[in-house]
PDB file of N, CA and C in Angstrom:
ATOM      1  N   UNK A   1      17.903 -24.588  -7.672  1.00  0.00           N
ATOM      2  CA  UNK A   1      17.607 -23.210  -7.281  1.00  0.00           C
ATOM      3  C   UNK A   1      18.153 -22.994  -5.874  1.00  0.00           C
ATOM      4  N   UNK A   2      18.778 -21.924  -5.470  1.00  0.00           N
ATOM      5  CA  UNK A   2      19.634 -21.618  -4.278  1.00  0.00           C
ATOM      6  C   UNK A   2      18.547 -21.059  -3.186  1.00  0.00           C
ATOM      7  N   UNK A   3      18.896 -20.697  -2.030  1.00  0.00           N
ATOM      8  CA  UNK A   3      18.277 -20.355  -1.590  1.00  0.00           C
ATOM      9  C   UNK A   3      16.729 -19.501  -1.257  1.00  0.00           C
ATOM     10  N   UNK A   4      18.038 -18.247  -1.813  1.00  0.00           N
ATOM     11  CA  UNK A   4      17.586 -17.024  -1.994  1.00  0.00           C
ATOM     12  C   UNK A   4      16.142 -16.832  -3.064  1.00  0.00           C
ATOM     13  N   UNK A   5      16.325 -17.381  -4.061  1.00  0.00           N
ATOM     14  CA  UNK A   5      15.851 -17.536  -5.386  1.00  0.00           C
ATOM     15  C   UNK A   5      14.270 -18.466  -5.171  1.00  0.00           C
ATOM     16  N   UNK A   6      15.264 -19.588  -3.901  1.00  0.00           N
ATOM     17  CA  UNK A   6      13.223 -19.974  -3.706  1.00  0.00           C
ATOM     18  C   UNK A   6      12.472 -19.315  -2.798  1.00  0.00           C
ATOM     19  N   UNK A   7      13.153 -17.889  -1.687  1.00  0.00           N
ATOM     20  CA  UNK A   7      12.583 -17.737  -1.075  1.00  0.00           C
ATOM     21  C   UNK A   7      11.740 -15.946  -1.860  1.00  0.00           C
ATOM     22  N   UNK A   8      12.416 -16.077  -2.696  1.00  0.00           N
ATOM     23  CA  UNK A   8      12.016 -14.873  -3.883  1.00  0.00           C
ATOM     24  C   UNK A   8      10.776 -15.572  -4.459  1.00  0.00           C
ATOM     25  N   UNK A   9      10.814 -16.710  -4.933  1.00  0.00           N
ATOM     26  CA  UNK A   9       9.870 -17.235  -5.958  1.00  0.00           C
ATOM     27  C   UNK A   9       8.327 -17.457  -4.912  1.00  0.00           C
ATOM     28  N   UNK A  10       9.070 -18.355  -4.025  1.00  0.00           N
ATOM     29  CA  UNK A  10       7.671 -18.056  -2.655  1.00  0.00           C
ATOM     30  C   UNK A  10       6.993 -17.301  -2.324  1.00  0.00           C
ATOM     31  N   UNK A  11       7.701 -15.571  -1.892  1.00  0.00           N
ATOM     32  CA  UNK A  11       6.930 -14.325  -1.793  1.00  0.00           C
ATOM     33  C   UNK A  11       6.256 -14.043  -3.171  1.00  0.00           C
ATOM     34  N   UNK A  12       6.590 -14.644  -4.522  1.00  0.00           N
ATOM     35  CA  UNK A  12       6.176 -13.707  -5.080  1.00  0.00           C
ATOM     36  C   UNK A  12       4.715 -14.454  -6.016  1.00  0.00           C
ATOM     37  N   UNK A  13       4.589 -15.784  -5.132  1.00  0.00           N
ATOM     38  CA  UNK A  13       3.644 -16.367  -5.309  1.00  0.00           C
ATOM     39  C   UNK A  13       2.369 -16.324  -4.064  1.00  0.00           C
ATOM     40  N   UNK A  14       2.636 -15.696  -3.299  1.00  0.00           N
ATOM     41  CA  UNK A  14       1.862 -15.023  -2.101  1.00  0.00           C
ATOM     42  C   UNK A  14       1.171 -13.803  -2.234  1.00  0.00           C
ATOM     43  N   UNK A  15       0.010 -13.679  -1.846  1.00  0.00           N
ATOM     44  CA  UNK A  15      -0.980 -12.702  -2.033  1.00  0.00           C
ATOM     45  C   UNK A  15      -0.740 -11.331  -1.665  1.00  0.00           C
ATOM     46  N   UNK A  16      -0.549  -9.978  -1.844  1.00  0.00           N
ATOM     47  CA  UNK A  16      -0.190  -8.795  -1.648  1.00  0.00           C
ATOM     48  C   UNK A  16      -0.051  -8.251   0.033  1.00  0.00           C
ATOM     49  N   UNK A  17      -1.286  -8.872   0.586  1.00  0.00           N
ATOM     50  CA  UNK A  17      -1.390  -8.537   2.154  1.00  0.00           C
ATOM     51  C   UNK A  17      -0.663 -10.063   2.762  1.00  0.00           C
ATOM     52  N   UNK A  18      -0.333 -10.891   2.574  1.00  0.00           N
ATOM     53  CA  UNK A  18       0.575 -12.226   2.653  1.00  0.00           C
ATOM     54  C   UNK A  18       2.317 -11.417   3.161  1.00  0.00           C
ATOM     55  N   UNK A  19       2.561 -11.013   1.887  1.00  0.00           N
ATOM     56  CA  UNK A  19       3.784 -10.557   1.795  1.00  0.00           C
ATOM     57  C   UNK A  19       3.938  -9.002   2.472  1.00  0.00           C
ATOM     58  N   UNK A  20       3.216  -8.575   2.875  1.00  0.00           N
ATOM     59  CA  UNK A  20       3.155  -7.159   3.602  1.00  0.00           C
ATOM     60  C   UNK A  20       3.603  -8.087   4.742  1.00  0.00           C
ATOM     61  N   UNK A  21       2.750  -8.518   5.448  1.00  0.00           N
ATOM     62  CA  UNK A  21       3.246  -9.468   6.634  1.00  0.00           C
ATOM     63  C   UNK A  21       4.576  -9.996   6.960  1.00  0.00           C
ATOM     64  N   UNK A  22       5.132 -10.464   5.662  1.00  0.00           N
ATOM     65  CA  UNK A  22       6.090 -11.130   5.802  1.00  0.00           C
ATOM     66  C   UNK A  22       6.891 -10.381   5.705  1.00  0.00           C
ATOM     67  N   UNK A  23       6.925  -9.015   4.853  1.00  0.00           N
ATOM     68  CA  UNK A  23       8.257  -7.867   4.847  1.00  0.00           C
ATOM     69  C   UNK A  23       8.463  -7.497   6.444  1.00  0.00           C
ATOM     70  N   UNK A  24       6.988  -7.281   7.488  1.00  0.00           N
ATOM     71  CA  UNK A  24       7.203  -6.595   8.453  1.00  0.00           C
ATOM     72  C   UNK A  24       7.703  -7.486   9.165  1.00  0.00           C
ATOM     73  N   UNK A  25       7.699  -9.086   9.662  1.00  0.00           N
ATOM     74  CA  UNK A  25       8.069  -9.943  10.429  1.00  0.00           C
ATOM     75  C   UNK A  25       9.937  -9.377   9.933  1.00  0.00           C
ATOM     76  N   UNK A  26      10.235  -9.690   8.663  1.00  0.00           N
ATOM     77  CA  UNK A  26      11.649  -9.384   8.889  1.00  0.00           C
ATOM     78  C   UNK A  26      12.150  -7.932   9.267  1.00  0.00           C
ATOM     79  N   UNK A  27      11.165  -7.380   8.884  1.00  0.00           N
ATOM     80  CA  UNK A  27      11.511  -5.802   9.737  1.00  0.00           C
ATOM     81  C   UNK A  27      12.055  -5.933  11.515  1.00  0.00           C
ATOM     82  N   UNK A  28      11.079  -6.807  11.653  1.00  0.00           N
ATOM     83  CA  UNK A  28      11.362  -7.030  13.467  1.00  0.00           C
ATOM     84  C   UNK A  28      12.659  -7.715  13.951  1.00  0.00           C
ATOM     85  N   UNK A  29      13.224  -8.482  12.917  1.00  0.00           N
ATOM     86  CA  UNK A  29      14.869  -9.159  13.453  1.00  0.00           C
ATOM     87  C   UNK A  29      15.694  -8.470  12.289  1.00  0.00           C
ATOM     88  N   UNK A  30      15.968  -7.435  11.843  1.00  0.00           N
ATOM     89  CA  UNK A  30      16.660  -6.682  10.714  1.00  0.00           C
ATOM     90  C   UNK A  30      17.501  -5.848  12.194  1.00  0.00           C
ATOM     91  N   UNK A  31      18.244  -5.994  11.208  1.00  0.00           N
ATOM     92  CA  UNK A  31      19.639  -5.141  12.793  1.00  0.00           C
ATOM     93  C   UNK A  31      20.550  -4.155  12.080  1.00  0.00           C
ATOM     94  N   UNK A  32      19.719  -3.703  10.785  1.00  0.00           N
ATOM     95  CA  UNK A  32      20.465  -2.214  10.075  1.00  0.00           C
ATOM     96  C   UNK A  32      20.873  -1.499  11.575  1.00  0.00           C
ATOM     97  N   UNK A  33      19.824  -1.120  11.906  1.00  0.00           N
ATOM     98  CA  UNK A  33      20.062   0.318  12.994  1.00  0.00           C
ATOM     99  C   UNK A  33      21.201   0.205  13.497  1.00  0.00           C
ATOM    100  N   UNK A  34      22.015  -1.236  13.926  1.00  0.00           N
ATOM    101  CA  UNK A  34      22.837  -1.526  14.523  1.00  0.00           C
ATOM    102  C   UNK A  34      24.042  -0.673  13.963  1.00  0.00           C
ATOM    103  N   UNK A  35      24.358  -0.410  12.446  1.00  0.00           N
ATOM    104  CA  UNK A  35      24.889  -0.807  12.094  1.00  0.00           C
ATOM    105  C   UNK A  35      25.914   0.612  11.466  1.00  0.00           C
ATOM    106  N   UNK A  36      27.097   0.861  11.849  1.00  0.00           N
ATOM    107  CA  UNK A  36      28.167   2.598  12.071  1.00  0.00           C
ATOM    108  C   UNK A  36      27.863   2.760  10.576  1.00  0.00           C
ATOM    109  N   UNK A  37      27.214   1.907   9.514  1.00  0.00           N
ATOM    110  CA  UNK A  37      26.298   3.289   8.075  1.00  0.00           C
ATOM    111  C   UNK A  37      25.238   3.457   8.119  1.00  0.00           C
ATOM    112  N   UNK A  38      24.852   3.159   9.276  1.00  0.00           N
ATOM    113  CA  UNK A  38      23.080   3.253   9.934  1.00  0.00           C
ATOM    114  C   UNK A  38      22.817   5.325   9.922  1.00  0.00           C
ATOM    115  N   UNK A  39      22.480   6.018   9.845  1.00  0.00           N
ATOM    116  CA  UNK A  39      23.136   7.404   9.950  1.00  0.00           C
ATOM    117  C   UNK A  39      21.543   7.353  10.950  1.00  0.00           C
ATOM    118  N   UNK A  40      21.344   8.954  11.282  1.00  0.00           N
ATOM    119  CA  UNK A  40      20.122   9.597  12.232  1.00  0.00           C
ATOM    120  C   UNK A  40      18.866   9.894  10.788  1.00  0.00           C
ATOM    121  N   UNK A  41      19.221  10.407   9.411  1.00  0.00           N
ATOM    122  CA  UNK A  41      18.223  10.401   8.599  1.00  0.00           C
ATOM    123  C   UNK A  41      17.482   9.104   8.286  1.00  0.00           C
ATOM    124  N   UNK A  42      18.293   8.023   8.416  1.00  0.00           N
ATOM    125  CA  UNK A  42      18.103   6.470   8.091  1.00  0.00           C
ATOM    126  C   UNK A  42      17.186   6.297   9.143  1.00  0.00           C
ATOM    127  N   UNK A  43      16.744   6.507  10.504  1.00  0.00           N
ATOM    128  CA  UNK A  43      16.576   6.621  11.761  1.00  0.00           C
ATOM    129  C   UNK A  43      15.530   7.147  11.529  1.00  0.00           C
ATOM    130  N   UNK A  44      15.352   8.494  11.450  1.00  0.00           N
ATOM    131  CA  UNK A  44      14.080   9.490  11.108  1.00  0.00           C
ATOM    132  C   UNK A  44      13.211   8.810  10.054  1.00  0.00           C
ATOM    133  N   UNK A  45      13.761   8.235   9.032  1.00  0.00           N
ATOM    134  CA  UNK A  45      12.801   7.427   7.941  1.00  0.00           C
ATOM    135  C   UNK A  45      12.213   6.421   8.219  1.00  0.00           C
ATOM    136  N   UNK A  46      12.715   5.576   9.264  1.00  0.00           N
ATOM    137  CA  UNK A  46      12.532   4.129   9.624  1.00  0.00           C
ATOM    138  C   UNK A  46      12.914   3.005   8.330  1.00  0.00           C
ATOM    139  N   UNK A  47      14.164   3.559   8.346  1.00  0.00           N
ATOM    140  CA  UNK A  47      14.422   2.681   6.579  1.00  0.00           C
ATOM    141  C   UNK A  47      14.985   1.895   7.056  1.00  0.00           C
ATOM    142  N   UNK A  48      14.472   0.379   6.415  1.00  0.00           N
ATOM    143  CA  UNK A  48      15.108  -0.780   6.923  1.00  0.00           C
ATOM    144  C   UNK A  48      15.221  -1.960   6.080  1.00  0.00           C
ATOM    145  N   UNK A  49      15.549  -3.078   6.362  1.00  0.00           N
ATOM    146  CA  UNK A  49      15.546  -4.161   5.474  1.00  0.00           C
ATOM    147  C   UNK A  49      15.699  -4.592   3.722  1.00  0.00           C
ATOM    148  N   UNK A  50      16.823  -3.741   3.923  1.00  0.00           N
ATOM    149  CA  UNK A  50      17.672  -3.233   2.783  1.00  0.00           C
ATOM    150  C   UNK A  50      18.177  -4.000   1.512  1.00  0.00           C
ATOM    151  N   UNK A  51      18.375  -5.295   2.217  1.00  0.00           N
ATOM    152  CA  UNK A  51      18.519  -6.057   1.467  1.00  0.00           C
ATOM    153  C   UNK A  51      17.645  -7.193   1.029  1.00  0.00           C
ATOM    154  N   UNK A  52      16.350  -6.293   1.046  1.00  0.00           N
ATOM    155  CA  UNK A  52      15.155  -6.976  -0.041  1.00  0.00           C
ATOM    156  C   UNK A  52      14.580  -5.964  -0.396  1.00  0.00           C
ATOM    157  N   UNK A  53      14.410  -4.647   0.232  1.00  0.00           N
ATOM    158  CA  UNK A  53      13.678  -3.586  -0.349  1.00  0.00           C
ATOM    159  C   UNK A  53      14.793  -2.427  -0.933  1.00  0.00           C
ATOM    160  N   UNK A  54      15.933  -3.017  -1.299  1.00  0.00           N
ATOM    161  CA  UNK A  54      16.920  -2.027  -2.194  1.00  0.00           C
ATOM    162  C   UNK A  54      17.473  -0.726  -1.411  1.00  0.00           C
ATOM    163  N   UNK A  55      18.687   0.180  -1.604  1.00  0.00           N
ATOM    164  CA  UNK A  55      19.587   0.797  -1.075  1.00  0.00           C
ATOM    165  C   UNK A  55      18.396   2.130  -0.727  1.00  0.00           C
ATOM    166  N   UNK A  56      19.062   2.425   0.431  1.00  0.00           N
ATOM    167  CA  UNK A  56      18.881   4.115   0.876  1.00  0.00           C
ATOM    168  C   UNK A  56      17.551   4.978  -0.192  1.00  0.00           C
ATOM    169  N   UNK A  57      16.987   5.743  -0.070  1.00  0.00           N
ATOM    170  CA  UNK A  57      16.678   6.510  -0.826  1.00  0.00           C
ATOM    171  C   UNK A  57      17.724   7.958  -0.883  1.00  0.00           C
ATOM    172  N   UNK A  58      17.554   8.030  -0.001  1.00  0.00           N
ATOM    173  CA  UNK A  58      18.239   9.602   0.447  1.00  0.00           C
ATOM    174  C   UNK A  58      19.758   9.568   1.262  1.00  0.00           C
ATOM    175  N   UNK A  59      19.268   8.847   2.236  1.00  0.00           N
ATOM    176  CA  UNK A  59      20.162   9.064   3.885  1.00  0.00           C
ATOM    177  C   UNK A  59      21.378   8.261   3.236  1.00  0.00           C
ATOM    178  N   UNK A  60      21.678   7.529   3.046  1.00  0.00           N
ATOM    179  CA  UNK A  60      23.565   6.691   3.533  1.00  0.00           C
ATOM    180  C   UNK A  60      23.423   6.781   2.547  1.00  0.00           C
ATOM    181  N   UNK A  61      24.936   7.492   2.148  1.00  0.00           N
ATOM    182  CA  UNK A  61      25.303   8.059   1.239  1.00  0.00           C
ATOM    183  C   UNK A  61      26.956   7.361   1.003  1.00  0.00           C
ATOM    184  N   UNK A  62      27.349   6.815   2.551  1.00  0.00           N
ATOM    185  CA  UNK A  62      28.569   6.731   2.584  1.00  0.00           C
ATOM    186  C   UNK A  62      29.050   5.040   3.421  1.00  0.00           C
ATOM    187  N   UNK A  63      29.853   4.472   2.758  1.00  0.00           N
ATOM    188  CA  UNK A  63      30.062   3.323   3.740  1.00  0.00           C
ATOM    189  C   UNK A  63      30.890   3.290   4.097  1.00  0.00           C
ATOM    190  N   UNK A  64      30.662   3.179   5.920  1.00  0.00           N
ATOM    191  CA  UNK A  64      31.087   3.243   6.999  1.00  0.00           C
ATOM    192  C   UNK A  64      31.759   1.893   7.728  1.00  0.00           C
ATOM    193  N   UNK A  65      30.914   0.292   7.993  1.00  0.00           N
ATOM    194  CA  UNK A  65      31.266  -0.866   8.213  1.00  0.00           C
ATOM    195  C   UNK A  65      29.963  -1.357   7.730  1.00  0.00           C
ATOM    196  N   UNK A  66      29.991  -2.884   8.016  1.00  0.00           N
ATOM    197  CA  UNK A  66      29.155  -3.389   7.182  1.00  0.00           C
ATOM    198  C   UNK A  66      28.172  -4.809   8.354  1.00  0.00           C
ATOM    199  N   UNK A  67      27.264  -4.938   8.657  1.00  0.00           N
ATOM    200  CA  UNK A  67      27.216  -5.757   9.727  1.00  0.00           C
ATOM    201  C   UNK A  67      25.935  -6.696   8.807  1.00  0.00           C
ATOM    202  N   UNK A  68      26.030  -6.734   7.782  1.00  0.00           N
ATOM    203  CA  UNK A  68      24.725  -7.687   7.167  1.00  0.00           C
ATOM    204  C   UNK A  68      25.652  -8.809   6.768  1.00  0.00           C
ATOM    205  N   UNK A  69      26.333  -8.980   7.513  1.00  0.00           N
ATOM    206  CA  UNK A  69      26.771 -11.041   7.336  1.00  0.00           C
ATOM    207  C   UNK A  69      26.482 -11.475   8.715  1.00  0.00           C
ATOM    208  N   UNK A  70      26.167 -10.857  10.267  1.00  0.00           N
ATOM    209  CA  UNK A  70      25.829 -11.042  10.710  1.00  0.00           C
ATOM    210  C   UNK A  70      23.969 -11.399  10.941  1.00  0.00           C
ATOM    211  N   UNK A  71      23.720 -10.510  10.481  1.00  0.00           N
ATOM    212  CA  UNK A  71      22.222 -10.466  10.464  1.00  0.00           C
ATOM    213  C   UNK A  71      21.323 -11.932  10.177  1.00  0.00           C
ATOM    214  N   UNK A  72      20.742 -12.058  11.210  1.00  0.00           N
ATOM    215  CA  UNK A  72      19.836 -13.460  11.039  1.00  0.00           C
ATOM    216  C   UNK A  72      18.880 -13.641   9.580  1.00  0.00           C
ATOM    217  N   UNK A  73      18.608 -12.338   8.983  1.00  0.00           N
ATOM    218  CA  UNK A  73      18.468 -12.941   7.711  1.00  0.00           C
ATOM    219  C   UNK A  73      18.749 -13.374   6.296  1.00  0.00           C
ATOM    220  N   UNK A  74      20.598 -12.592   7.116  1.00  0.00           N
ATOM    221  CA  UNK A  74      21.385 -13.167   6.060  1.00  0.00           C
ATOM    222  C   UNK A  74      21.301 -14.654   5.490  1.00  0.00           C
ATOM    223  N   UNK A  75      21.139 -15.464   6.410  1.00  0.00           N
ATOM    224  CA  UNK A  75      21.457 -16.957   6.407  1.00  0.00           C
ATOM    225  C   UNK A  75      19.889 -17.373   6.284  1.00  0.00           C
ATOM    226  N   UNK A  76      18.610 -16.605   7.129  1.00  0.00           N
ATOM    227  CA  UNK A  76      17.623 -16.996   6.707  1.00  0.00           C
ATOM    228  C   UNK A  76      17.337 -17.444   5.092  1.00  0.00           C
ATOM    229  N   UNK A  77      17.681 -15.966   4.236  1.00  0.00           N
ATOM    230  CA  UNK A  77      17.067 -15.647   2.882  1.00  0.00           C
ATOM    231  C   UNK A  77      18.395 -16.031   1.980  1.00  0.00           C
ATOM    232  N   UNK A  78      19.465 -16.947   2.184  1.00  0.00           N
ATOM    233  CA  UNK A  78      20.772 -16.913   1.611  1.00  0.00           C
ATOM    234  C   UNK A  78      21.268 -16.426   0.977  1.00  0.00           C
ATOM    235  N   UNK A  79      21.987 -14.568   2.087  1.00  0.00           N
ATOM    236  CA  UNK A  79      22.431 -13.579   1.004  1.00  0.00           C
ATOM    237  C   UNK A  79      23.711 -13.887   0.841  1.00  0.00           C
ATOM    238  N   UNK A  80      24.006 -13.803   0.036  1.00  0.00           N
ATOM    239  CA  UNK A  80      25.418 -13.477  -0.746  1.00  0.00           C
ATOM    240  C   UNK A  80      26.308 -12.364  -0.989  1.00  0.00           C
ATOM    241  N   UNK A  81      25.655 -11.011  -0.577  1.00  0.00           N
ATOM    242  CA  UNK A  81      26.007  -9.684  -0.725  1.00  0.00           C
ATOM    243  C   UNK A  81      26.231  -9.146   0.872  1.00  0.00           C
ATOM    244  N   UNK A  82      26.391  -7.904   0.529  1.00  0.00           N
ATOM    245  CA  UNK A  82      26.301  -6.629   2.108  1.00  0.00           C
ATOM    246  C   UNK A  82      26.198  -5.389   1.422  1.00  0.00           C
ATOM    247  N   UNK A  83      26.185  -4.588   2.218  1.00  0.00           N
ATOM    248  CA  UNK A  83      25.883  -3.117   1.719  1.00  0.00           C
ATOM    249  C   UNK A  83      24.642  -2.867   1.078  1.00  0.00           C
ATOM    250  N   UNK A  84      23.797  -3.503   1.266  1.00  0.00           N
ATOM    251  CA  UNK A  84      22.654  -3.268   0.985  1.00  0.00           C
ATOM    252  C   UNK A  84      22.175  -2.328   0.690  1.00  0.00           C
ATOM    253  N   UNK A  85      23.015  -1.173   1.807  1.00  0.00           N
ATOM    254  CA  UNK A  85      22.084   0.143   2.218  1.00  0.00           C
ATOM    255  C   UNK A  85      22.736   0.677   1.215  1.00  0.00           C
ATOM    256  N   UNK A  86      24.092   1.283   0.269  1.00  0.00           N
ATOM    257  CA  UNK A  86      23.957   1.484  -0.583  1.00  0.00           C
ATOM    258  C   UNK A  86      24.247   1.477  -1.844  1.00  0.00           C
ATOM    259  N   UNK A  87      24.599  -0.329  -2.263  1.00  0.00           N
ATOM    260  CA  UNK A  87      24.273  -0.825  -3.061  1.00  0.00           C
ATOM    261  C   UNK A  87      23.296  -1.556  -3.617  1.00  0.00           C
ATOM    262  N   UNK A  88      22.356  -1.561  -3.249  1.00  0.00           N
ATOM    263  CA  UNK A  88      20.570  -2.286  -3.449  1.00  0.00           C
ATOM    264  C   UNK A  88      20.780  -3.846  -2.853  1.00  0.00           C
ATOM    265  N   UNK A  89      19.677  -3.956  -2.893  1.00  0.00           N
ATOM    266  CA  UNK A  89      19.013  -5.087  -2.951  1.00  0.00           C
ATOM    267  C   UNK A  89      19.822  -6.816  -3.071  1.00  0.00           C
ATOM    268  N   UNK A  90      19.901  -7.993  -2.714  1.00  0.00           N
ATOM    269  CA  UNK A  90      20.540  -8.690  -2.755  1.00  0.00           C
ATOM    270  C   UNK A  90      19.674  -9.099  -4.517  1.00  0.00           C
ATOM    271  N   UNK A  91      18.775  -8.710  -4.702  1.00  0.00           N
ATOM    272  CA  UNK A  91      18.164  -9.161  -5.861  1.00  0.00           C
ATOM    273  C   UNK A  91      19.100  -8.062  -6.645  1.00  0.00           C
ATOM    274  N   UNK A  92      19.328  -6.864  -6.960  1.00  0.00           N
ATOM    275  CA  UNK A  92      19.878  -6.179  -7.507  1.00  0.00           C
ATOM    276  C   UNK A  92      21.220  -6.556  -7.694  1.00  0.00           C
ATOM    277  N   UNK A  93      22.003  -6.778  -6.750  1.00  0.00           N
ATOM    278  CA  UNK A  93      23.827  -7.042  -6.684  1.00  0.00           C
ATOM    279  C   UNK A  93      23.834  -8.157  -7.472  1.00  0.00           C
ATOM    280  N   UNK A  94      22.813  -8.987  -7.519  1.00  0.00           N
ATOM    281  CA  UNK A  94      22.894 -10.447  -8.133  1.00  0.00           C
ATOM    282  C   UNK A  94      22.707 -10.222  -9.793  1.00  0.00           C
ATOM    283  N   UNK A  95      21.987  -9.624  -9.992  1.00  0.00           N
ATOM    284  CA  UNK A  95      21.850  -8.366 -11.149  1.00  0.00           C
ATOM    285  C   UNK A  95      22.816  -7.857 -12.208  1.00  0.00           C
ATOM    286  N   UNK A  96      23.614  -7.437 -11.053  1.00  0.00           N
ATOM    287  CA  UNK A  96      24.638  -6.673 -12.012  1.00  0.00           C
ATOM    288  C   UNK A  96      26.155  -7.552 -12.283  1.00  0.00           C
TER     289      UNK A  96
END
């Protein structure tokens, strides 16, 4: 099992308020905002961490550059994807 896949299987063996915790800890080193498809609606939403909680709802619509191979939890959670914001989820891209 690869990385990613045990760190999926871990959260999803963790208790509901467990994993609230743990979404927000990666909220705090997530460096979307950073990032020229980051837009001001993305901003206003506080939409973040994209590539575990799946693409945009509304806001990025359009891709601009891509900075999630940098991101410390790329390598934390071993993604394999980018564009998160609006192509979903690294669980999703793996998906299709």
């Amino acid at each position: 099992m690869d990385k990613f896949n045990q760190i999926m299987k871990e959260m999803s063996e963790m208790k509901v308020e467990d994993r609230i915790k743990e979404v927000a800890k990666k909220k705090e080193i997530c460096i979307c905002n950073g990032c020229l498809t980051y837009n001001q609606c993305a901003r206003d939403n506080k939409e973040l961490l994209y590539c575990s909680l799946g693409k945009s709802s509304a806001c990025i619509t359009k891709e601009i550059g891509c900075i999630c191979p940098s991101c410390p939890i790329t390598e934390q959670m071993g993604l394999e994807n980018e564009f998160f914001c609006t192509r979903g989820s690294e669980k999703e891209q793996r998906a299709m």
